[in-house]
N, C-alpha and C. Protein backbone atom coordinates (compact mmCIF):
# COMPACT_ATOMS: atom_id res chain seq x y z
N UNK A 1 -5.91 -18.23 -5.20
CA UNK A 1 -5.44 -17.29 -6.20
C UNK A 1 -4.07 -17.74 -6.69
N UNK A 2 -3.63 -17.55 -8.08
CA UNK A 2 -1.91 -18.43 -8.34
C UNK A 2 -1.60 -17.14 -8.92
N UNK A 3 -0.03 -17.49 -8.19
CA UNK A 3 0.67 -16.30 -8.00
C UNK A 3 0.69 -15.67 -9.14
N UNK A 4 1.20 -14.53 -9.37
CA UNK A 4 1.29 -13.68 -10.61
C UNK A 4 0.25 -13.33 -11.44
N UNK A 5 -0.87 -13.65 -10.95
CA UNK A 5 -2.42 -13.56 -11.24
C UNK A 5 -3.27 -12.76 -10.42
N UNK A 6 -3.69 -11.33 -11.02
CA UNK A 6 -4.05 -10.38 -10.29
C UNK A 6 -5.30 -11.00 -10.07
N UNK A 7 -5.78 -10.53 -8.41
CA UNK A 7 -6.94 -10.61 -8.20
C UNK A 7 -8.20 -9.55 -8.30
N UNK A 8 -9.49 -9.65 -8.46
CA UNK A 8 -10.48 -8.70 -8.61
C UNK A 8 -10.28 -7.44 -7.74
N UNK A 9 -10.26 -7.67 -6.58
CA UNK A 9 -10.11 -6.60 -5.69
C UNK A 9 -8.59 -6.79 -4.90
N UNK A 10 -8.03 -5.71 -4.05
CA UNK A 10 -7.04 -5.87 -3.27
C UNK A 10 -7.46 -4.72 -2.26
N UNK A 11 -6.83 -4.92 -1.17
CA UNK A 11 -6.95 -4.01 -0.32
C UNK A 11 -5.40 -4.05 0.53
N UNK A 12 -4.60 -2.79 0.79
CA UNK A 12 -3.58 -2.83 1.19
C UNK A 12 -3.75 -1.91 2.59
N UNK A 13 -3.21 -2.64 3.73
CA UNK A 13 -3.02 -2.16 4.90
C UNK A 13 -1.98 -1.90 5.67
N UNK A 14 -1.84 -0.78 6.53
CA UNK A 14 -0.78 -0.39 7.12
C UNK A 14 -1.21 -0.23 8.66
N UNK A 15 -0.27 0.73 9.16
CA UNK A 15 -0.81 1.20 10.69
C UNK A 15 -1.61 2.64 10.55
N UNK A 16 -1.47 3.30 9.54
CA UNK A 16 -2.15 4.97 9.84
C UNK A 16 -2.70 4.57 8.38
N UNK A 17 -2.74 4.51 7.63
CA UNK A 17 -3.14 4.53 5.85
C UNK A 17 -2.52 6.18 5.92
N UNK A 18 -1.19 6.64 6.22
CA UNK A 18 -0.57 7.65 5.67
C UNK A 18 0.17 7.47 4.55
N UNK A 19 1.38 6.38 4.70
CA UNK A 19 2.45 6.34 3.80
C UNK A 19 2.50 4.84 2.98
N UNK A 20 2.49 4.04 3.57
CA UNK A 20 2.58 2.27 2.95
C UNK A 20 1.44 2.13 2.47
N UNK A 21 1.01 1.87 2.84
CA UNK A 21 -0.35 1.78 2.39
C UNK A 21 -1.11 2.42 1.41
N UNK A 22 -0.96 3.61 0.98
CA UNK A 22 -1.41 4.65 0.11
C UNK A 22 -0.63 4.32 -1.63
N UNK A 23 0.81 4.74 -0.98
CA UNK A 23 1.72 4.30 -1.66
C UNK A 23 1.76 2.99 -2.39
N UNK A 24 1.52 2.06 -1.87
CA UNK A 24 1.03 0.50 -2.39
C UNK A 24 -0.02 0.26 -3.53
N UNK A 25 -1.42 1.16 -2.62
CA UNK A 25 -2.24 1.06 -3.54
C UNK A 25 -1.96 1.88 -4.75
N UNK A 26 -1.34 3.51 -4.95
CA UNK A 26 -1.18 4.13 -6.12
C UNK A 26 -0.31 3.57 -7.20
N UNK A 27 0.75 2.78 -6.72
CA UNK A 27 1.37 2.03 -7.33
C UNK A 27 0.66 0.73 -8.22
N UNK A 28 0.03 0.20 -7.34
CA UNK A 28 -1.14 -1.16 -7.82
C UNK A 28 -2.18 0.04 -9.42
N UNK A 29 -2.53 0.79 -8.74
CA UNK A 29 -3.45 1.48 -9.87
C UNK A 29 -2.67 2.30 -10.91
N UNK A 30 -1.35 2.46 -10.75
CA UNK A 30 -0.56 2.85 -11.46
C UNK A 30 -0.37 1.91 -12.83
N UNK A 31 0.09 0.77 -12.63
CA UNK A 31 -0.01 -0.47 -13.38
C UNK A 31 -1.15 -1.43 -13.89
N UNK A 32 -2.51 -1.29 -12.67
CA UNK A 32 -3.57 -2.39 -13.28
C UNK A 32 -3.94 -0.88 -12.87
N UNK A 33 -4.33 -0.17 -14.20
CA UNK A 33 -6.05 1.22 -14.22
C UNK A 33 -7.08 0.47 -14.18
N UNK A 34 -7.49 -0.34 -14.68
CA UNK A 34 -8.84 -0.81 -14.73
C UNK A 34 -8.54 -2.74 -14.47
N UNK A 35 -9.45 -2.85 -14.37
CA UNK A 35 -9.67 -4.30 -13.86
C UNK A 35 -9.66 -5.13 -12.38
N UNK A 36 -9.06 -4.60 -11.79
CA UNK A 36 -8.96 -4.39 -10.26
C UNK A 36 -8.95 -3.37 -9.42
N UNK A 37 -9.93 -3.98 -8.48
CA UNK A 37 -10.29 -2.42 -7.16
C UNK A 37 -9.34 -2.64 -6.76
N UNK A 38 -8.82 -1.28 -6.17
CA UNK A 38 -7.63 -0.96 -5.53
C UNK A 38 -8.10 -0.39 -3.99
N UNK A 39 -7.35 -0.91 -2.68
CA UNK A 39 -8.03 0.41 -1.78
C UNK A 39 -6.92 0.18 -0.74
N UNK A 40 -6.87 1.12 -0.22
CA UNK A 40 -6.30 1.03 1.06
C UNK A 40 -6.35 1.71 2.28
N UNK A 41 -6.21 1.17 3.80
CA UNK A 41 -6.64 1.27 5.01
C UNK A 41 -5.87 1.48 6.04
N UNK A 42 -5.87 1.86 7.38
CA UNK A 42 -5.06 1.70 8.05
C UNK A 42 -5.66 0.84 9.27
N UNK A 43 -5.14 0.22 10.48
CA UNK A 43 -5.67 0.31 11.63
C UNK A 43 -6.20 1.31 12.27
N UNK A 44 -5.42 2.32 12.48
CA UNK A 44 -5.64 3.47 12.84
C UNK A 44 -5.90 4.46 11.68
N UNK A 45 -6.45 5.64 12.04
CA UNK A 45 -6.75 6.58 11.30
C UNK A 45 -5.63 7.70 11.46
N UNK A 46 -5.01 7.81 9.98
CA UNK A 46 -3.41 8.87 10.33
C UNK A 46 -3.61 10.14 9.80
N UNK A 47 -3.00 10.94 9.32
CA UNK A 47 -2.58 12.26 8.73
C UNK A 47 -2.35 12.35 7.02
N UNK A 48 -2.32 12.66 6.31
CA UNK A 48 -1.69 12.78 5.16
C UNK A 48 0.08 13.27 5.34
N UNK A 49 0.61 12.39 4.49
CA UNK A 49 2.12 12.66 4.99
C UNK A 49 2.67 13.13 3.71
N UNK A 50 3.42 14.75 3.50
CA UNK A 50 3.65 15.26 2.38
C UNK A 50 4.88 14.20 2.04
N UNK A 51 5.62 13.86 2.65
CA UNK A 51 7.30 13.45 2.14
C UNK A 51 6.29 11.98 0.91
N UNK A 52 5.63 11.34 1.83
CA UNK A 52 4.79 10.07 0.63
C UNK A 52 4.30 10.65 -0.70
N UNK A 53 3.35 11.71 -0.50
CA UNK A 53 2.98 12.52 -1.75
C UNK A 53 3.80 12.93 -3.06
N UNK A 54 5.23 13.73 -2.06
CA UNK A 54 6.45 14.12 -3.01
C UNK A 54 6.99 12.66 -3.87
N UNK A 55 7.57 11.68 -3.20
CA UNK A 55 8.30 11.06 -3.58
C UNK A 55 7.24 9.84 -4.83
N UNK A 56 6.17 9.66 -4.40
CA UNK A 56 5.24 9.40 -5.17
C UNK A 56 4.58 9.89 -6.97
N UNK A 57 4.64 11.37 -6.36
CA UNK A 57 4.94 11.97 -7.04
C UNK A 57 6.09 12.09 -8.89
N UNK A 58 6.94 11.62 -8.01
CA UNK A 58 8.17 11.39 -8.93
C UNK A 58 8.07 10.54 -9.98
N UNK A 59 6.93 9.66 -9.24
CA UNK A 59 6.72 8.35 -10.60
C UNK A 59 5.49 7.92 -11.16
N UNK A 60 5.03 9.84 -10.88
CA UNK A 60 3.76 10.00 -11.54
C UNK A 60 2.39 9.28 -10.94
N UNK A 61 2.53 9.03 -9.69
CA UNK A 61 1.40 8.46 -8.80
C UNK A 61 1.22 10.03 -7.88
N UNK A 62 0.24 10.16 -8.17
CA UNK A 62 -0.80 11.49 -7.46
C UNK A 62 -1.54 11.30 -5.88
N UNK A 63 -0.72 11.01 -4.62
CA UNK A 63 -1.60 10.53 -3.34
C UNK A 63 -1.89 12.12 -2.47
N UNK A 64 -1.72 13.32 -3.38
CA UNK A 64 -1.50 14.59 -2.40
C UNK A 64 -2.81 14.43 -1.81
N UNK A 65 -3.96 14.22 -2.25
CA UNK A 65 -5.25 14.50 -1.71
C UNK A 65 -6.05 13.55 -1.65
N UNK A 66 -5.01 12.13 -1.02
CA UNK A 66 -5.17 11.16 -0.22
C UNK A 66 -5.83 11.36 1.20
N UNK A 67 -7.03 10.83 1.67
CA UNK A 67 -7.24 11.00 2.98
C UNK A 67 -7.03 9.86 3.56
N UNK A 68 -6.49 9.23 4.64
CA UNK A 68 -6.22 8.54 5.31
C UNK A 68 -7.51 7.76 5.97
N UNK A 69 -7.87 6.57 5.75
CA UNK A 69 -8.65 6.29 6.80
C UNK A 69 -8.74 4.99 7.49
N UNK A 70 -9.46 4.54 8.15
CA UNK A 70 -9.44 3.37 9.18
C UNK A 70 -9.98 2.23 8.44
N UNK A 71 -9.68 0.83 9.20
CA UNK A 71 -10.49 -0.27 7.91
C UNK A 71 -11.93 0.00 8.39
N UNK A 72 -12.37 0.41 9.98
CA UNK A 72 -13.59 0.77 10.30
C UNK A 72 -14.28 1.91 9.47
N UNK A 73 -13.99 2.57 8.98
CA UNK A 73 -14.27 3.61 8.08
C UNK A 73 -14.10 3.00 6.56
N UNK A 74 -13.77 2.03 6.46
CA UNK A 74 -13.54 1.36 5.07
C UNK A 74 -15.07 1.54 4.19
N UNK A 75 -16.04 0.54 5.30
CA UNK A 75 -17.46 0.20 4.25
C UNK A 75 -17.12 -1.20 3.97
N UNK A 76 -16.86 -0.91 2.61
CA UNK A 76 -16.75 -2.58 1.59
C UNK A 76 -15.53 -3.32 2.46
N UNK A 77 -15.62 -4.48 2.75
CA UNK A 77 -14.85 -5.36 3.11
C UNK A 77 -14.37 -6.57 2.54
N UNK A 78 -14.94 -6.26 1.46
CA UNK A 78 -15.03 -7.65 0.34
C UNK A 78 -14.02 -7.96 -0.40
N UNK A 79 -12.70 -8.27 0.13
CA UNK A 79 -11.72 -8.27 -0.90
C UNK A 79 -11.27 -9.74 -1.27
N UNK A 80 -10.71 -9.23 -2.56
CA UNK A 80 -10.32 -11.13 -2.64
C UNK A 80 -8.71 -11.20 -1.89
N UNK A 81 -8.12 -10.42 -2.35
CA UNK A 81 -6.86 -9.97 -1.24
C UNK A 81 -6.80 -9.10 -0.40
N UNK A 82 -6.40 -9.31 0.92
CA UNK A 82 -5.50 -8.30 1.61
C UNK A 82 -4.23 -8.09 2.05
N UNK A 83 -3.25 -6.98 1.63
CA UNK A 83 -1.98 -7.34 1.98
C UNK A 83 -1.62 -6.18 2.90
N UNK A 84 -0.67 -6.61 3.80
CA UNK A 84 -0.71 -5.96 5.08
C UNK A 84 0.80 -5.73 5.16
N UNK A 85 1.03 -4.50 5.55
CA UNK A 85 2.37 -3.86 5.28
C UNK A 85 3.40 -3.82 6.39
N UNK A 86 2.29 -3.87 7.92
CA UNK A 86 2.93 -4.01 9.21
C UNK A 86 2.55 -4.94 10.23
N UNK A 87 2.76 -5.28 11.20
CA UNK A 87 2.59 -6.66 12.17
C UNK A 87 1.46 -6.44 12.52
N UNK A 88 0.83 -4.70 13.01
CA UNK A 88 -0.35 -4.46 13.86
C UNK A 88 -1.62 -5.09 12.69
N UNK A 89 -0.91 -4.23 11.38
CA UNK A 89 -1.95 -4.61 9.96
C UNK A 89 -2.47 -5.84 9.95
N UNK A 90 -1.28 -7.09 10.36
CA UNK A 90 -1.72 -8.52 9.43
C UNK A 90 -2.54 -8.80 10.87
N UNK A 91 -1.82 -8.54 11.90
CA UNK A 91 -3.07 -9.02 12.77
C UNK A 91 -4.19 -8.86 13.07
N UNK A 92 -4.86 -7.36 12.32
CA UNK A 92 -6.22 -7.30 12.32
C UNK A 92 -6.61 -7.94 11.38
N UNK A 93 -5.83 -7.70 10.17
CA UNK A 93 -6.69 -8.46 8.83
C UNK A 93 -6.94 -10.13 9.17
N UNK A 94 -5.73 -10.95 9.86
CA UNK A 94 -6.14 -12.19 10.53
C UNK A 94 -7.42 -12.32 11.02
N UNK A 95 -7.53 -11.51 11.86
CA UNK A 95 -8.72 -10.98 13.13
C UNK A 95 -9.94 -10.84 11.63
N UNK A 96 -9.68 -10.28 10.98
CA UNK A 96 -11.28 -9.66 10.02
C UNK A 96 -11.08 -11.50 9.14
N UNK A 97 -10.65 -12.21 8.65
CA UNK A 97 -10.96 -13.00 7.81
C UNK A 97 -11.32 -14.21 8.18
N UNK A 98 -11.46 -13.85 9.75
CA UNK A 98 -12.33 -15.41 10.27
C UNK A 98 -13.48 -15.04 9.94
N UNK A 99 -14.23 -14.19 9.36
CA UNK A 99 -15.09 -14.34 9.09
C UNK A 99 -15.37 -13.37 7.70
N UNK A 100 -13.98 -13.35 7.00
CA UNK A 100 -14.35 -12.77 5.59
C UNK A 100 -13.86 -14.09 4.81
N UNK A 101 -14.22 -14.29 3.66
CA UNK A 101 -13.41 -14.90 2.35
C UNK A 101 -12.34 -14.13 1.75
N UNK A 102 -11.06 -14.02 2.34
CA UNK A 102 -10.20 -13.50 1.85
C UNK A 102 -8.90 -13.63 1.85
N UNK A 103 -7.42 -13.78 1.06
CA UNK A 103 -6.55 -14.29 1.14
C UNK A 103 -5.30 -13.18 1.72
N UNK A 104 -4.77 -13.66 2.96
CA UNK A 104 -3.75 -12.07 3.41
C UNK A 104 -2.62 -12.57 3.02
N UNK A 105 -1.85 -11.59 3.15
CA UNK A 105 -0.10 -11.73 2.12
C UNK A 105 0.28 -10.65 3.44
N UNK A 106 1.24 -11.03 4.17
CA UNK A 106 2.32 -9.95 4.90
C UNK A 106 3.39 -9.55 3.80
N UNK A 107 3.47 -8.74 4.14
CA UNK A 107 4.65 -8.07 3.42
C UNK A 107 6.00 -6.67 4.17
N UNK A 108 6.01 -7.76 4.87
CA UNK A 108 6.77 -6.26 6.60
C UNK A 108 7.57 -5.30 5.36
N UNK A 109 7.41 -4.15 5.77
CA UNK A 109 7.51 -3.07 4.79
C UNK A 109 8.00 -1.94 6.07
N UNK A 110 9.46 -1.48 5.96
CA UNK A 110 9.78 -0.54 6.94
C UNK A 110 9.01 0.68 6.73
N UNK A 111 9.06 1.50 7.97
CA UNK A 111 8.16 2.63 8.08
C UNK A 111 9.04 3.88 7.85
N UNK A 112 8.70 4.58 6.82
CA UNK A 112 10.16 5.59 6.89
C UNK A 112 10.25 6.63 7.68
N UNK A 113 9.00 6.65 8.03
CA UNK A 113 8.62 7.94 9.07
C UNK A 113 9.85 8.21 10.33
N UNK A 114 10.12 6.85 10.35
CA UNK A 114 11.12 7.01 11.62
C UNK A 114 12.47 7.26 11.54
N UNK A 115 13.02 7.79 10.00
CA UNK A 115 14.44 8.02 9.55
C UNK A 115 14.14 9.84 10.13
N UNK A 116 15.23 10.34 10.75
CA UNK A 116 14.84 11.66 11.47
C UNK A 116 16.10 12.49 11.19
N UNK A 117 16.63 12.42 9.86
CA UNK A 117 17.69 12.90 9.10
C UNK A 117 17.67 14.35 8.89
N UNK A 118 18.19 14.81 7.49
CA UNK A 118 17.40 16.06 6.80
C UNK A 118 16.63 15.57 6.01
N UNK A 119 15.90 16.67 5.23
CA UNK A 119 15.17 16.31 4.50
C UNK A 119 15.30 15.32 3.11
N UNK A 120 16.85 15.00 2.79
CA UNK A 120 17.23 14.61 1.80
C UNK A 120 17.04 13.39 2.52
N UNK A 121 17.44 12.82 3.59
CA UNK A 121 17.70 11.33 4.09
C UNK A 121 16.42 11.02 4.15
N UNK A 122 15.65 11.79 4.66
CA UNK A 122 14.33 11.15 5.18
C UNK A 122 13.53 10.73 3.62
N UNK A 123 13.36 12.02 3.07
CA UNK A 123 13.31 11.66 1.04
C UNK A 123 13.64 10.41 0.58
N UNK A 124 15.26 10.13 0.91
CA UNK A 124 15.30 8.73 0.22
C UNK A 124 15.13 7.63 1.40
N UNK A 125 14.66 7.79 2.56
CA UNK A 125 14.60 6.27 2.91
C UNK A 125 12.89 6.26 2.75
N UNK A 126 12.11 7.29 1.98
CA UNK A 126 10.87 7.29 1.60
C UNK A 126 10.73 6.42 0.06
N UNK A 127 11.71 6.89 -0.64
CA UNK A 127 12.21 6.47 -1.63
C UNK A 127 12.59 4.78 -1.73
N UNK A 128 13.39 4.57 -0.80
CA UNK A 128 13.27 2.54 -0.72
C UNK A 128 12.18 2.09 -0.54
N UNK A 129 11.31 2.78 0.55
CA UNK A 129 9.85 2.09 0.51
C UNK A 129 8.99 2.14 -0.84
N UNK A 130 9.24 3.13 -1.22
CA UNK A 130 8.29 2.91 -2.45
C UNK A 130 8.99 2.48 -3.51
N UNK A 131 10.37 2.17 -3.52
CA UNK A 131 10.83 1.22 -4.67
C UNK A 131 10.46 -0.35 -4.27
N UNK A 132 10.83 -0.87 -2.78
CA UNK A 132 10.44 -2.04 -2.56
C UNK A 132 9.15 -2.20 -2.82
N UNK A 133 8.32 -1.43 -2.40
CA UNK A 133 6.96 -2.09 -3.04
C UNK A 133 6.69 -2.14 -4.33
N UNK A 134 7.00 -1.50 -5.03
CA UNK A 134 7.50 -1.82 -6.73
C UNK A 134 7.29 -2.73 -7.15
N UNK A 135 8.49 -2.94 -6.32
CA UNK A 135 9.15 -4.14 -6.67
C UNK A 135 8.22 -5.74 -6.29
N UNK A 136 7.93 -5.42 -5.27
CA UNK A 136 7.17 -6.52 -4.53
C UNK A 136 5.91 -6.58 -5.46
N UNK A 137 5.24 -5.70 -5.82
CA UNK A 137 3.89 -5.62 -6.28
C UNK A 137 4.63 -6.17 -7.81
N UNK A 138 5.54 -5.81 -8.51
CA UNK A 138 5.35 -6.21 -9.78
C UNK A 138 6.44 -7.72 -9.82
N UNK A 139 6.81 -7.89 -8.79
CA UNK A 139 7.05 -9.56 -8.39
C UNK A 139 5.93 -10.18 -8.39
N UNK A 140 4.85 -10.22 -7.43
CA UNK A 140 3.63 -10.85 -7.14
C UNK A 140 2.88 -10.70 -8.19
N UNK A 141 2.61 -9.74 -9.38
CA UNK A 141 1.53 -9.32 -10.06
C UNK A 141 1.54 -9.55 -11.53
N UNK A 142 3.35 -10.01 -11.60
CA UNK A 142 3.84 -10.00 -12.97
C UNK A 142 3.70 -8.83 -13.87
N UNK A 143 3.65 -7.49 -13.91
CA UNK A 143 4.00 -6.31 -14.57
C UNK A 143 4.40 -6.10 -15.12
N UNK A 144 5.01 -5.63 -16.12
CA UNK A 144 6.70 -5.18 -16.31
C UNK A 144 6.49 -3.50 -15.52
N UNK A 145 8.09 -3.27 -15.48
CA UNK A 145 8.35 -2.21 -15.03
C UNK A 145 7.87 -1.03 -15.73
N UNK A 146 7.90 0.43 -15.48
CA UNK A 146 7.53 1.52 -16.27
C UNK A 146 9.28 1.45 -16.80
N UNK A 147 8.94 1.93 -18.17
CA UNK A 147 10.20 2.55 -19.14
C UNK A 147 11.07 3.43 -18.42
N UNK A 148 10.73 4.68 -17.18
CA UNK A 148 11.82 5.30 -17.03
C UNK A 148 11.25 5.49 -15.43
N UNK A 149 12.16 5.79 -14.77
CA UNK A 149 11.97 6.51 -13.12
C UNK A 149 12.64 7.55 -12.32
């Protein structure tokens, strides 16, 4: 695949598919609506996390009634990418592509869950994660940015 050249499908992974992961993909479908499947997974199977929803929210990506689920619960496995958001992530997706056709991208992506502030701190260190991936996704994907945020 050459860089800056979206691929057919993507699939983005985390550890729960609560927050990175969700977030990644709404962002990806935010920018490419049509032309590429978008999906995303976790290792584990997590919760829906409101603080991801809110801050998501803000830039007009809709994950409130996101369900979280496992790559075992996935189904389709067929991606032309997978990008993996945490260490546990890339090492399963390693683990799944000895025997898929598929290209993985790490992308260590802090977890904000673990900022244990008020609600304003925890908000914005929700807020860097989903600007870095932004950022990262419209680095890799060639995008331009949205007009306002």
């Amino acid at each position: 695949m050459e860089p800056g050249k979206p691929p057919q499908s993507v699939l983005f992974v985390c550890g729960l598919n609560s927050i990175r992961s969700p977030m990644a993909a709404a962002l990806m479908k935010l920018h490419f609506p049509s032309g590429v499947y978008i999906a995303s997974a976790g290792v584990r199977h997590g919760e829906p996390d409101g603080f991801a929803a809110a801050v998501m929210d803000e830039v007009g990506a809709d994950i409130a009634g996101h369900q979280p689920i496992s790559l075992e619960e996935l189904g389709d496995t067929s991606f032309d990418l997978i990008i993996t958001l945490a260490p546990e992530a890339h090492h399963k997706a390693l683990e799944m592509t000895r025997t898929l056709a598929a290209d993985v991208e790490y992308w260590p992506t802090e977890d904000p869950s673990t900022e244990h502030g008020s609600r304003d701190a925890r908000l914005d260190a929700y807020r860097r994660v989903r600007d870095a991936l932004e950022t990262r996704i419209r680095r890799r994907f060639a995008w331009a940015p949205p007009a306002t945020h």
